[in-house]
Protein backbone atom coordinates (compact mmCIF):
# COMPACT_ATOMS: atom_id res chain seq x y z
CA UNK A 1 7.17 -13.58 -5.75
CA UNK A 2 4.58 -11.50 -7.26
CA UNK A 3 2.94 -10.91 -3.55
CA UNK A 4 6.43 -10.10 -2.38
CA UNK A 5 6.12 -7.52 -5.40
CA UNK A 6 2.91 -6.62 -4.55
CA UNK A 7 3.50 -5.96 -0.32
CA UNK A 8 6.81 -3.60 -1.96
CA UNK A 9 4.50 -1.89 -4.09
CA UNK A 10 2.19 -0.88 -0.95
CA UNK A 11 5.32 -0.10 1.13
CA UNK A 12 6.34 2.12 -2.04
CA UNK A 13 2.97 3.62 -1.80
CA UNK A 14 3.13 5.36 1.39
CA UNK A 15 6.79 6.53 0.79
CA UNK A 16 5.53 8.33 -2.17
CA UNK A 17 2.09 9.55 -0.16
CA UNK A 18 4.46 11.10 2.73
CA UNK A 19 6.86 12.46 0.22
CA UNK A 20 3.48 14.11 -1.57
CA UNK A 21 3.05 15.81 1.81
CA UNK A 22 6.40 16.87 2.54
CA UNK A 23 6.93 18.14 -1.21
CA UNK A 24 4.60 20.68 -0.12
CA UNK A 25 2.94 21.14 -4.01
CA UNK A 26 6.49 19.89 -5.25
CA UNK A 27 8.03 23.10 -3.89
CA UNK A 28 11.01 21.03 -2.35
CA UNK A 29 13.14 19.92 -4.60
CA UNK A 30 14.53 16.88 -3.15
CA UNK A 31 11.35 15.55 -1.09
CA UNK A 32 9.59 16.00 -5.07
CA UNK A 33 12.31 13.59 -6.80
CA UNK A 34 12.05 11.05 -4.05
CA UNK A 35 7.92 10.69 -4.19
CA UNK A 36 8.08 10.88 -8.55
CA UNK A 37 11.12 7.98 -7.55
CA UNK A 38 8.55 6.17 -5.28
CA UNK A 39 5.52 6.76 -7.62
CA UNK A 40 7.78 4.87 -10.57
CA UNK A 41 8.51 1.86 -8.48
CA UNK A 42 5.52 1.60 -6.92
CA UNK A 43 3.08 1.13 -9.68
CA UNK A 44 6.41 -0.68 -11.53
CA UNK A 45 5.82 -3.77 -8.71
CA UNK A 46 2.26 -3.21 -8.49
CA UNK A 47 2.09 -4.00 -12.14
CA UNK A 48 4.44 -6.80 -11.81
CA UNK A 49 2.74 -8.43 -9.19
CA UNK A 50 -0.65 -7.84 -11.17
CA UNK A 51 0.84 -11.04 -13.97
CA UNK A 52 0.37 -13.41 -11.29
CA UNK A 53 -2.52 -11.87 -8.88
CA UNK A 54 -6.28 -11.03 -9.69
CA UNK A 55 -6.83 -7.30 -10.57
CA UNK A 56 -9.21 -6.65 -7.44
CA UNK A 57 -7.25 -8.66 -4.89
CA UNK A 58 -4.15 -6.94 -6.14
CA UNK A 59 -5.65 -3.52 -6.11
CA UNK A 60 -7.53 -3.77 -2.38
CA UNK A 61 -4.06 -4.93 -1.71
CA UNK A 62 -2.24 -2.41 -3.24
CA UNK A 63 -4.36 0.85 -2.04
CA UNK A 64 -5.25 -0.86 1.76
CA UNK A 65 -1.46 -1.08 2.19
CA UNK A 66 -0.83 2.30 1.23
CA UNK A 67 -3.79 3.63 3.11
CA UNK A 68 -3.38 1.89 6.49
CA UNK A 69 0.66 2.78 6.44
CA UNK A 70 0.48 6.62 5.69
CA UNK A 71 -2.53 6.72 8.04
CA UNK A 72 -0.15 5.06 10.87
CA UNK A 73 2.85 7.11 9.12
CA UNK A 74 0.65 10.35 9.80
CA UNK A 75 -0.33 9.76 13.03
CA UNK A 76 3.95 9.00 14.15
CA UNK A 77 5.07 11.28 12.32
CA UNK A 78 2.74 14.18 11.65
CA UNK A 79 0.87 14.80 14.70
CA UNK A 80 -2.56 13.62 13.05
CA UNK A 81 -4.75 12.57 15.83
CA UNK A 82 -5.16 9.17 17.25
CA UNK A 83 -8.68 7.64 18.21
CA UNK A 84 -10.04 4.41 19.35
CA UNK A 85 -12.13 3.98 15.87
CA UNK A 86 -9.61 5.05 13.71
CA UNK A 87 -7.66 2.53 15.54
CA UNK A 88 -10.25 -0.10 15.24
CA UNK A 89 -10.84 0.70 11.48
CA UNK A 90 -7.15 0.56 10.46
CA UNK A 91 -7.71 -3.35 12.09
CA UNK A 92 -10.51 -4.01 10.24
CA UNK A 93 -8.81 -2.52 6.84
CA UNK A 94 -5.62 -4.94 7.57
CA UNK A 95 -7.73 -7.93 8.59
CA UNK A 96 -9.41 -7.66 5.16
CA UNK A 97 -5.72 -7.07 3.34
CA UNK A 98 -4.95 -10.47 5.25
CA UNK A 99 -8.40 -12.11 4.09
CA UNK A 100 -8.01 -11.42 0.44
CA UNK A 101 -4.63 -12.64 0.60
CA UNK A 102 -5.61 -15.91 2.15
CA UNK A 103 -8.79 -16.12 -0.09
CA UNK A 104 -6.23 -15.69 -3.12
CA UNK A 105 -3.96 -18.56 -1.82
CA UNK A 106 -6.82 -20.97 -1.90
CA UNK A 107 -8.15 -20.35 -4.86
CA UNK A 108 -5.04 -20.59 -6.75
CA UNK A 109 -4.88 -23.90 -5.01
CA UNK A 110 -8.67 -25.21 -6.27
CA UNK A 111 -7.59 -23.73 -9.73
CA UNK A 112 -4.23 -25.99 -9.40
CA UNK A 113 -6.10 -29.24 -8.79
């Protein structure tokens, strides 16, 4: 559960980073409740998931999720511009997410035995 927790917490993350953007300085009302809403239950699961999951796997986690998605979120939705490296780097930045995860699992195994 606590990765479940932790991948929600991420999602949360960009959410509350697009809401920060559309808030414009939270001047709009409603786009300002929704990313404080986000902000709350984001770093609510993030600590959650923290119980169960190293603090620096957790955190690379936590931020790479956030980071990729609201770069991907910006280019969709917001007209930021879309290269081959930035491409390529948002790869290498989930490829690591998915390392640290799989890293994790097997050493909570060794530490099992």
């Amino acid at each position: 559960m606590a990765w479940f927790y932790l991948i929600m917490a991420g999602l949360s993350e960009i959410v509350w980073a697009f809401g920060l953007k559309e808030s414009h300085g939270f001047t709009m009302v409603g786009w300002s409740l929704l990313t404080i809403a986000f902000l709350i239950v984001s770093f609510g699961l993030f600590s959650i998931s923290m119980k169960s999951i190293p603090i620096g796997t957790a955190y690379a986690v936590f931020t790479g999720i956030g980071a990729a998605g609201t770069a991907i979120i910006g280019m969709i939705f917001l007209s930021e511009g879309v290269s081959f490296w930035k491409i390529i780097s948002l790869i290498v930045l989930l490829t690591g997410i998915i390392g640290l995860k799989l890293v994790d699992g097997n050493e909570s195994e060794k530490e099992a035995k």
